[in-house]
PDB file of N, CA and C in Angstrom:
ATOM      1  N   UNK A   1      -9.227  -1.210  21.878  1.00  0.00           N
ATOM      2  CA  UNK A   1      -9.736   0.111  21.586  1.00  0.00           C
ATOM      3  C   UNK A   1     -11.189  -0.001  21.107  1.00  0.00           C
ATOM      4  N   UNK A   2     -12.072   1.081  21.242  1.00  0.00           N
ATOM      5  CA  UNK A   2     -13.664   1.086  21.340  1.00  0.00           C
ATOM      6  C   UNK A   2     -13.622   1.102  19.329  1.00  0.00           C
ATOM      7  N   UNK A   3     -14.337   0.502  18.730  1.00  0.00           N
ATOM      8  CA  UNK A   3     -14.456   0.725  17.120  1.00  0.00           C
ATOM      9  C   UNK A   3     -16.018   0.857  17.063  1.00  0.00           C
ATOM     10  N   UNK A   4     -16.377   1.921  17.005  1.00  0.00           N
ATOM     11  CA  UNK A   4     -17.919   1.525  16.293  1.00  0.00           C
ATOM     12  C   UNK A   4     -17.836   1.701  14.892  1.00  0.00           C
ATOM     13  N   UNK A   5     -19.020   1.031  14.611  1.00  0.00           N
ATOM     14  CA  UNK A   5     -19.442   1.085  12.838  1.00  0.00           C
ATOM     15  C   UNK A   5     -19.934   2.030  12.060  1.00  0.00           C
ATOM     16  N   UNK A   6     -19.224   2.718  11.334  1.00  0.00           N
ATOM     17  CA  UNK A   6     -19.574   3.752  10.707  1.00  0.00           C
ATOM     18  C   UNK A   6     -20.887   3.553   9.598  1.00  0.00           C
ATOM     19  N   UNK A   7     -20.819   4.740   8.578  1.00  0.00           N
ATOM     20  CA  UNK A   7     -22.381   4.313   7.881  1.00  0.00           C
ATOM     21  C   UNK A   7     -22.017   3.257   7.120  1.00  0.00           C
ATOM     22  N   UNK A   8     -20.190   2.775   6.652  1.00  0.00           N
ATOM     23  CA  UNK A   8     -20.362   1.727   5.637  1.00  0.00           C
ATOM     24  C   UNK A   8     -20.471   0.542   6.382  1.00  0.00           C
ATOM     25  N   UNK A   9     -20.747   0.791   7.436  1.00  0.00           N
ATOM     26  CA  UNK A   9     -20.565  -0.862   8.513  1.00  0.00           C
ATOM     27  C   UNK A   9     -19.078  -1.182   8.903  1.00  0.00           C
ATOM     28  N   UNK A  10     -18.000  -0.714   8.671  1.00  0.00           N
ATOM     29  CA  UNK A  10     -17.273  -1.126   8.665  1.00  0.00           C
ATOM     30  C   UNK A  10     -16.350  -0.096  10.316  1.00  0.00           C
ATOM     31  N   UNK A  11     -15.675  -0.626  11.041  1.00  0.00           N
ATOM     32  CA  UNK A  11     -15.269   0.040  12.706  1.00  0.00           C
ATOM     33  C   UNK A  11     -14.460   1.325  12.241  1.00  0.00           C
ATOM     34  N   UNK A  12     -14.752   2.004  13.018  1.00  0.00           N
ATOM     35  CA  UNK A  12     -14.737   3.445  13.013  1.00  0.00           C
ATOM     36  C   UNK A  12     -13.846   3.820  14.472  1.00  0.00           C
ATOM     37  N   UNK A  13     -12.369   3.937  14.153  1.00  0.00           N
ATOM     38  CA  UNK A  13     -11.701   4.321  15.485  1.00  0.00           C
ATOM     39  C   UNK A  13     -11.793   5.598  16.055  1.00  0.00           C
ATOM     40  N   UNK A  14     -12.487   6.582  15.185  1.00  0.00           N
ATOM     41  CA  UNK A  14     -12.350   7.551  15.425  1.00  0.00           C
ATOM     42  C   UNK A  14     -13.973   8.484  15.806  1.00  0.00           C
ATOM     43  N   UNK A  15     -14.968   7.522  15.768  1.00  0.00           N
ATOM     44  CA  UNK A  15     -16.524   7.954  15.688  1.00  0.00           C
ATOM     45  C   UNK A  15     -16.155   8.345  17.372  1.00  0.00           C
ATOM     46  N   UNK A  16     -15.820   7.234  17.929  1.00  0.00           N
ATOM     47  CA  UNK A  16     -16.186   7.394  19.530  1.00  0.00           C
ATOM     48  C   UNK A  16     -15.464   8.878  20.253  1.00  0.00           C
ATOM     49  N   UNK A  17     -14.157   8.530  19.530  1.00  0.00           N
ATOM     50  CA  UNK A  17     -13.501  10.061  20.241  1.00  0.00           C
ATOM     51  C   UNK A  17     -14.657  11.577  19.427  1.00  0.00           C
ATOM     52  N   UNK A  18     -15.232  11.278  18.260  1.00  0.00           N
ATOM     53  CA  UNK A  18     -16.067  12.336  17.995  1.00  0.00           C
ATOM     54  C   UNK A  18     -17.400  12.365  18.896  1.00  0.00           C
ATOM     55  N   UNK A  19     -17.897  11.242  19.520  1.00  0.00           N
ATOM     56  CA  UNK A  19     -19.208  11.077  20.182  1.00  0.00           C
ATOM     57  C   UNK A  19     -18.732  11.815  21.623  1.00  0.00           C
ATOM     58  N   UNK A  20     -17.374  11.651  22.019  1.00  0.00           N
ATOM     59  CA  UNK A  20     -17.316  11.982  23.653  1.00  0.00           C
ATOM     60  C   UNK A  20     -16.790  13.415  23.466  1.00  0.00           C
ATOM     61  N   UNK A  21     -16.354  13.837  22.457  1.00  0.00           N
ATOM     62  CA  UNK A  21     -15.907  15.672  22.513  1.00  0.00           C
ATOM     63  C   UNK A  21     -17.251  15.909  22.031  1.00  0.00           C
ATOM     64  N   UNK A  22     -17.875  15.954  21.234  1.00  0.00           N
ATOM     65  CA  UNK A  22     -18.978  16.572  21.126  1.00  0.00           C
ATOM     66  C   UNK A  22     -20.262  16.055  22.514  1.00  0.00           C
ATOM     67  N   UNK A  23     -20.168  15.292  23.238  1.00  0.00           N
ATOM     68  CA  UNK A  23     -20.885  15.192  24.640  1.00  0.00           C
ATOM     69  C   UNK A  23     -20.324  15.996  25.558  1.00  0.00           C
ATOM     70  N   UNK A  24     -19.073  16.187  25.493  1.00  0.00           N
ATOM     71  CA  UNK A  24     -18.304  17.204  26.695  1.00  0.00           C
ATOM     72  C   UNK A  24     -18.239  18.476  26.134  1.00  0.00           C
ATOM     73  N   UNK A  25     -18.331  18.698  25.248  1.00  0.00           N
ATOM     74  CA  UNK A  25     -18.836  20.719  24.447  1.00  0.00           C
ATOM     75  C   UNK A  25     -20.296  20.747  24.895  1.00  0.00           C
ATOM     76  N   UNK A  26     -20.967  19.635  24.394  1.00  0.00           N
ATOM     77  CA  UNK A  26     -22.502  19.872  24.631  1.00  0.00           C
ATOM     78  C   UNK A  26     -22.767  20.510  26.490  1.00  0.00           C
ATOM     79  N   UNK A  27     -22.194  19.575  27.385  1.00  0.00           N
ATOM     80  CA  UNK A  27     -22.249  19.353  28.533  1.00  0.00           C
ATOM     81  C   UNK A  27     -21.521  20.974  28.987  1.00  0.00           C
ATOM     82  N   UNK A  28     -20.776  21.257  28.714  1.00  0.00           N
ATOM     83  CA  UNK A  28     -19.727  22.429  29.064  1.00  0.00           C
ATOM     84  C   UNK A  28     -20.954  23.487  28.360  1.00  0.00           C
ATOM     85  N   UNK A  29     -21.603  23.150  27.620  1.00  0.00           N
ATOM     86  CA  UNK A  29     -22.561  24.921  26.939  1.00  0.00           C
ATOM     87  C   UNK A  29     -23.957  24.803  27.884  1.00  0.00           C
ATOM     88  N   UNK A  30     -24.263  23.208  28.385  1.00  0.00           N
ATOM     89  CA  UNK A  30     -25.276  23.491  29.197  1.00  0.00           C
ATOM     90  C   UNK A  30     -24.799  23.895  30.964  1.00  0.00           C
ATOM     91  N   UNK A  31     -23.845  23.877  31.353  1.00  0.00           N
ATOM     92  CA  UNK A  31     -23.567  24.638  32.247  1.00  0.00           C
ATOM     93  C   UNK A  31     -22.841  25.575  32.709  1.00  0.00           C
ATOM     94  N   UNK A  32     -22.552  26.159  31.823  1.00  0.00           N
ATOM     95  CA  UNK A  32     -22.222  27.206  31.141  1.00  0.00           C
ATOM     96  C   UNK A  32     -22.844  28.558  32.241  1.00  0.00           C
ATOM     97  N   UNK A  33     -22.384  29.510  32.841  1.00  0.00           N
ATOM     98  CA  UNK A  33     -22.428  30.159  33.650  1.00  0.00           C
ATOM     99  C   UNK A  33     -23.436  29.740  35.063  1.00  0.00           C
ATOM    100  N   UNK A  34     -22.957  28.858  35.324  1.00  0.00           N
ATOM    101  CA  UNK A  34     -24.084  28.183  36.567  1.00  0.00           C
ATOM    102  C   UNK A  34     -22.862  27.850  37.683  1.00  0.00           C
ATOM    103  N   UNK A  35     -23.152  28.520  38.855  1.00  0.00           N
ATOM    104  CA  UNK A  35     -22.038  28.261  39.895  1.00  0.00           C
ATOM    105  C   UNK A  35     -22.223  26.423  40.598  1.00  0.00           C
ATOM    106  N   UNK A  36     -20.531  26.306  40.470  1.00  0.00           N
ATOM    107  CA  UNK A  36     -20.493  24.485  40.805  1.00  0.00           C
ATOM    108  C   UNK A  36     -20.170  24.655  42.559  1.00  0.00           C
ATOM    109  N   UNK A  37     -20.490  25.276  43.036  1.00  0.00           N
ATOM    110  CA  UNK A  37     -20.182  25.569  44.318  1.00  0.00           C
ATOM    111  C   UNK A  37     -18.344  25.210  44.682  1.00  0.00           C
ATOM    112  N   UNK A  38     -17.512  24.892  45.147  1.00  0.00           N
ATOM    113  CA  UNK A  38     -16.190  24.768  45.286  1.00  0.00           C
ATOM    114  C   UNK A  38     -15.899  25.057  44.441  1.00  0.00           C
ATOM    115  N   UNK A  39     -16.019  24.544  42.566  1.00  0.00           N
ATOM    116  CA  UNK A  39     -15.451  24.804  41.663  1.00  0.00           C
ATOM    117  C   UNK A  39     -15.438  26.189  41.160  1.00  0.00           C
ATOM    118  N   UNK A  40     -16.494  26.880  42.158  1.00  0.00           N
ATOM    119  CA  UNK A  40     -17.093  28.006  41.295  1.00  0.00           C
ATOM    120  C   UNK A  40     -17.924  28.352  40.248  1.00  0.00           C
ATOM    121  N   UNK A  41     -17.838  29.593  39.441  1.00  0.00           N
ATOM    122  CA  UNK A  41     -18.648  29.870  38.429  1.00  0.00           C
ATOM    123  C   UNK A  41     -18.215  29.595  36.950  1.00  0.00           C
ATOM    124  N   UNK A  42     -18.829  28.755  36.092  1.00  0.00           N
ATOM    125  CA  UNK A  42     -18.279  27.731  34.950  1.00  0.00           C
ATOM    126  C   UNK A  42     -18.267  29.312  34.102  1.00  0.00           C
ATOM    127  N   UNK A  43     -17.296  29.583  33.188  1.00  0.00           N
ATOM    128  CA  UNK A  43     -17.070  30.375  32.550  1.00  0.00           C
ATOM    129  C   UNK A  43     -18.602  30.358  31.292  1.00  0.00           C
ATOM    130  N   UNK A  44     -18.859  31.779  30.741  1.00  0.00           N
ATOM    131  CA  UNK A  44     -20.010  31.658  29.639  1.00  0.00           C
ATOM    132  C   UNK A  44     -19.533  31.486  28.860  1.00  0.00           C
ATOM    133  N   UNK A  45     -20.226  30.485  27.816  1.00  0.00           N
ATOM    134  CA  UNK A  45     -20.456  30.143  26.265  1.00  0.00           C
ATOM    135  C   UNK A  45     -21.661  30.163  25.581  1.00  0.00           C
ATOM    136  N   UNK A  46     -21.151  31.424  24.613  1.00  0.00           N
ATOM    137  CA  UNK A  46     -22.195  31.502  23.852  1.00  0.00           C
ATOM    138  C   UNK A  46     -23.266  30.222  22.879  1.00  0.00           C
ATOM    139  N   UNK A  47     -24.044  30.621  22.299  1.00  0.00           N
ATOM    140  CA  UNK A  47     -24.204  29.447  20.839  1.00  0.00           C
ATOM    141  C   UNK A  47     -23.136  29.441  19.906  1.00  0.00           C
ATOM    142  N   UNK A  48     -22.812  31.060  19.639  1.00  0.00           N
ATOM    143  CA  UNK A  48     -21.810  31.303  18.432  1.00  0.00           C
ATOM    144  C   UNK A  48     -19.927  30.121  18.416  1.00  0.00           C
ATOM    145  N   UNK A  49     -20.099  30.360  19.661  1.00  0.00           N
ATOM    146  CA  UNK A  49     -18.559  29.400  20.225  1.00  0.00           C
ATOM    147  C   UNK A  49     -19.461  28.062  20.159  1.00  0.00           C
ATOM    148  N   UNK A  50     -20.196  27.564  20.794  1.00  0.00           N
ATOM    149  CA  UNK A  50     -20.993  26.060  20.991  1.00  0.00           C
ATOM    150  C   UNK A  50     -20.581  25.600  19.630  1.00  0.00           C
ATOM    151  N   UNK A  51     -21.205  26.244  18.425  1.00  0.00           N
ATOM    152  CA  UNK A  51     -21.849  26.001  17.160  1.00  0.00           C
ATOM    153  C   UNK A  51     -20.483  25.989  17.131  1.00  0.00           C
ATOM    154  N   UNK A  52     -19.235  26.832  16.638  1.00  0.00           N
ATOM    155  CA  UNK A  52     -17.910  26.761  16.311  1.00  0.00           C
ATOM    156  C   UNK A  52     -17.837  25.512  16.382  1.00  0.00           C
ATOM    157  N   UNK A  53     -17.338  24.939  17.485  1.00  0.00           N
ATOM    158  CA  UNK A  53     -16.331  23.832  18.486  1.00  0.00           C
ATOM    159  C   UNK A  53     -17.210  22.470  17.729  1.00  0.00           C
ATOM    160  N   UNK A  54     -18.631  22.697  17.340  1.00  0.00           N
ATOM    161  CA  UNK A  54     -19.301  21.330  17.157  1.00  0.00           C
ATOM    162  C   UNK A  54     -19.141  21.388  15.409  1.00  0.00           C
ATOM    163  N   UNK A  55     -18.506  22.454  15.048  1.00  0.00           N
ATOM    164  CA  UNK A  55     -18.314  22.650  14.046  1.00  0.00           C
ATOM    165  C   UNK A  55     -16.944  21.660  13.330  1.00  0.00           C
ATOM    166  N   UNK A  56     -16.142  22.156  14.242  1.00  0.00           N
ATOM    167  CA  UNK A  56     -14.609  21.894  14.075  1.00  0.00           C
ATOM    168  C   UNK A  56     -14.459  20.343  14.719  1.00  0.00           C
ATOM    169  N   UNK A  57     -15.322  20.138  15.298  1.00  0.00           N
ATOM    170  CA  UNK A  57     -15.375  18.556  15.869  1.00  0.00           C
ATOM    171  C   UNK A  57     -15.494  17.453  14.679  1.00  0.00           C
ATOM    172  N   UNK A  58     -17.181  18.098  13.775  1.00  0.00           N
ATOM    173  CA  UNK A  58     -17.331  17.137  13.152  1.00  0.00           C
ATOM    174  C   UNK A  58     -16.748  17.174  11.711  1.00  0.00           C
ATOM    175  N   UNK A  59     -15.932  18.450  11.655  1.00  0.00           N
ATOM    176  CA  UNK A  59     -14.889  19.036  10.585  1.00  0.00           C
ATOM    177  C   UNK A  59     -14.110  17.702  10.374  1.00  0.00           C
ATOM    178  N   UNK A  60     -13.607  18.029  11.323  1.00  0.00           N
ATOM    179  CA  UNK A  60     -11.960  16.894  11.122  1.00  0.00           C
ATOM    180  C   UNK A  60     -12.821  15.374  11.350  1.00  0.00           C
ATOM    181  N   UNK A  61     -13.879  15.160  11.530  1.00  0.00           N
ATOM    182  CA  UNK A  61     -14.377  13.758  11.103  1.00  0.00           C
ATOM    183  C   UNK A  61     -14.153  13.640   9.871  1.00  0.00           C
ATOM    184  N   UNK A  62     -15.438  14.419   9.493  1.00  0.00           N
ATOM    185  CA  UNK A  62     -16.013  14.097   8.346  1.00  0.00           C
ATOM    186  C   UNK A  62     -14.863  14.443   6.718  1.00  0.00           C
ATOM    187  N   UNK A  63     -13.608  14.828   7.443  1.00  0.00           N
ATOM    188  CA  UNK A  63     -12.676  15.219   6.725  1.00  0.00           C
ATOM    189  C   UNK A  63     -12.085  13.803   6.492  1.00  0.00           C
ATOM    190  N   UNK A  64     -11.831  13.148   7.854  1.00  0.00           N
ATOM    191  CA  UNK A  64     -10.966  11.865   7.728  1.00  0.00           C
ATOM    192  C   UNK A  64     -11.910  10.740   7.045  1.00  0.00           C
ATOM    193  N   UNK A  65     -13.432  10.690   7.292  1.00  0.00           N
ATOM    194  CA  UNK A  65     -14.248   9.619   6.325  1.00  0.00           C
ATOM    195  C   UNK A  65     -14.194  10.108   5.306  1.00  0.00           C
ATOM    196  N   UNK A  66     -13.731  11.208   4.504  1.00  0.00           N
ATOM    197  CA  UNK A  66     -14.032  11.791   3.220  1.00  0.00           C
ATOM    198  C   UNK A  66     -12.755  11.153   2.386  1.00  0.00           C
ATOM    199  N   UNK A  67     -11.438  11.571   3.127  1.00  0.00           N
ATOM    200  CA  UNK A  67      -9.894  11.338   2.723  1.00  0.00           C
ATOM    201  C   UNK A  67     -10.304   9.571   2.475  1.00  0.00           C
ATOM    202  N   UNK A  68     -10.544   8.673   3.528  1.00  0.00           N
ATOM    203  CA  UNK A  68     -10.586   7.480   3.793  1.00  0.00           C
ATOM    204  C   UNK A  68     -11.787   6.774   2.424  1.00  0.00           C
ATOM    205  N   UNK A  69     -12.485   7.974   1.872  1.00  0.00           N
ATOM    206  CA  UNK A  69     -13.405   7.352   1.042  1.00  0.00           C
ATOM    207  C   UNK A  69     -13.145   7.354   0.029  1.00  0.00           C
ATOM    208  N   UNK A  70     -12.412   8.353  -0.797  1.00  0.00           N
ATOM    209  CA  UNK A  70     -11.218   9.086  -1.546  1.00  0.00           C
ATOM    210  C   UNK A  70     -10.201   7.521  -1.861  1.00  0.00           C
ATOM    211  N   UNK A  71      -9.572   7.430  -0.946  1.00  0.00           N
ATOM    212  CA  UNK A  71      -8.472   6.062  -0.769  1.00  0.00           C
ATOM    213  C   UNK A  71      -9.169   4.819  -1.517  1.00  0.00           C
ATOM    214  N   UNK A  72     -10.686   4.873  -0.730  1.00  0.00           N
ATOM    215  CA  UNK A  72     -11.275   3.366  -1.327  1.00  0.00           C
ATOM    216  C   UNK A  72     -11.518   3.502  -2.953  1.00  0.00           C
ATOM    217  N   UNK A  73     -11.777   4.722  -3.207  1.00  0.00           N
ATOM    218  CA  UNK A  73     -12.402   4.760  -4.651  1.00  0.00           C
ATOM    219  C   UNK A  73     -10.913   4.919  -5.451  1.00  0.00           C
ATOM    220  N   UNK A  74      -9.949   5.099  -4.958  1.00  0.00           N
ATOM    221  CA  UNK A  74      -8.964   5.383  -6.138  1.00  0.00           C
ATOM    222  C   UNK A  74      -8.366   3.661  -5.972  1.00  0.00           C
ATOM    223  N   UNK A  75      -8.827   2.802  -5.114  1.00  0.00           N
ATOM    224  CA  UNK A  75      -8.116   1.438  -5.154  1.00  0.00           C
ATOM    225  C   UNK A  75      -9.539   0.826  -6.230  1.00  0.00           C
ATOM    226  N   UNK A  76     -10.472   1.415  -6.398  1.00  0.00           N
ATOM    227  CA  UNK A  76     -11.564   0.303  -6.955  1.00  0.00           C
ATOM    228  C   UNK A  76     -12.431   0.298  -6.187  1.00  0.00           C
ATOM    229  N   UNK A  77     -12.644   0.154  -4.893  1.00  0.00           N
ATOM    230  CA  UNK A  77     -13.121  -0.123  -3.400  1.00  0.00           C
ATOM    231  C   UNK A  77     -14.446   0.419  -3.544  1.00  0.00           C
ATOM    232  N   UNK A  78     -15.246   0.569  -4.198  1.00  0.00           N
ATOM    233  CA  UNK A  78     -16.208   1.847  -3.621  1.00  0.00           C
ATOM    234  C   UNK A  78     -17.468   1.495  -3.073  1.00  0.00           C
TER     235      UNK A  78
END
C-alpha cells in the first residue's frame, strides 16, 4: 500500500487517498459543464459545491491526524 509521510515524517496511509479525491473533485469542477462528446455534457458545479466536497475531504483528514495526535499525547508520545 502507497504510505507517504505526513508533517511528523512518519507514513501516512491515508494522505494519498486524500491527494487523489481531492485531484478528481478538482478535475470534475474544471470540466464541469463542457461537452465530452460520446459521454456528453459533464453535469455543472458550482464553487459553492467545489469548496463543500474539498471541504469534507480534508475534514475527515485532518480529523483522523488530529484523533491520531490526541492518542500520541495521551501515551507521552508527543
Amino acid at each position: 500500500m502507497i504510505a507517504w509521510p505526513d508533517t511528523r515524517g512518519t507514513p501516512s496511509r491515508t494522505l494519498p487517498f486524500v491527494a487523489i479525491s481531492w485531484l478528481v473533485v478538482t478535475v470534475k469542477f474544471l470540466i464541469a459543464g463542457m461537452t465530452l462528446g460520446p459521454l456528453g455534457e459533464m453535469p455543472q458545479m458550482d464553487a459553492g459545491v467545489y469548496g463543500s466536497a474539498v471541504a469534507l475531504i480534508l475534514a475527515i483528514w485532518v480529523g483522523r491526524e488530529w484523533k491520531q495526535k490526541s492518542m500520541e499525547a495521551s501515551r507521552g508520545n508527543t
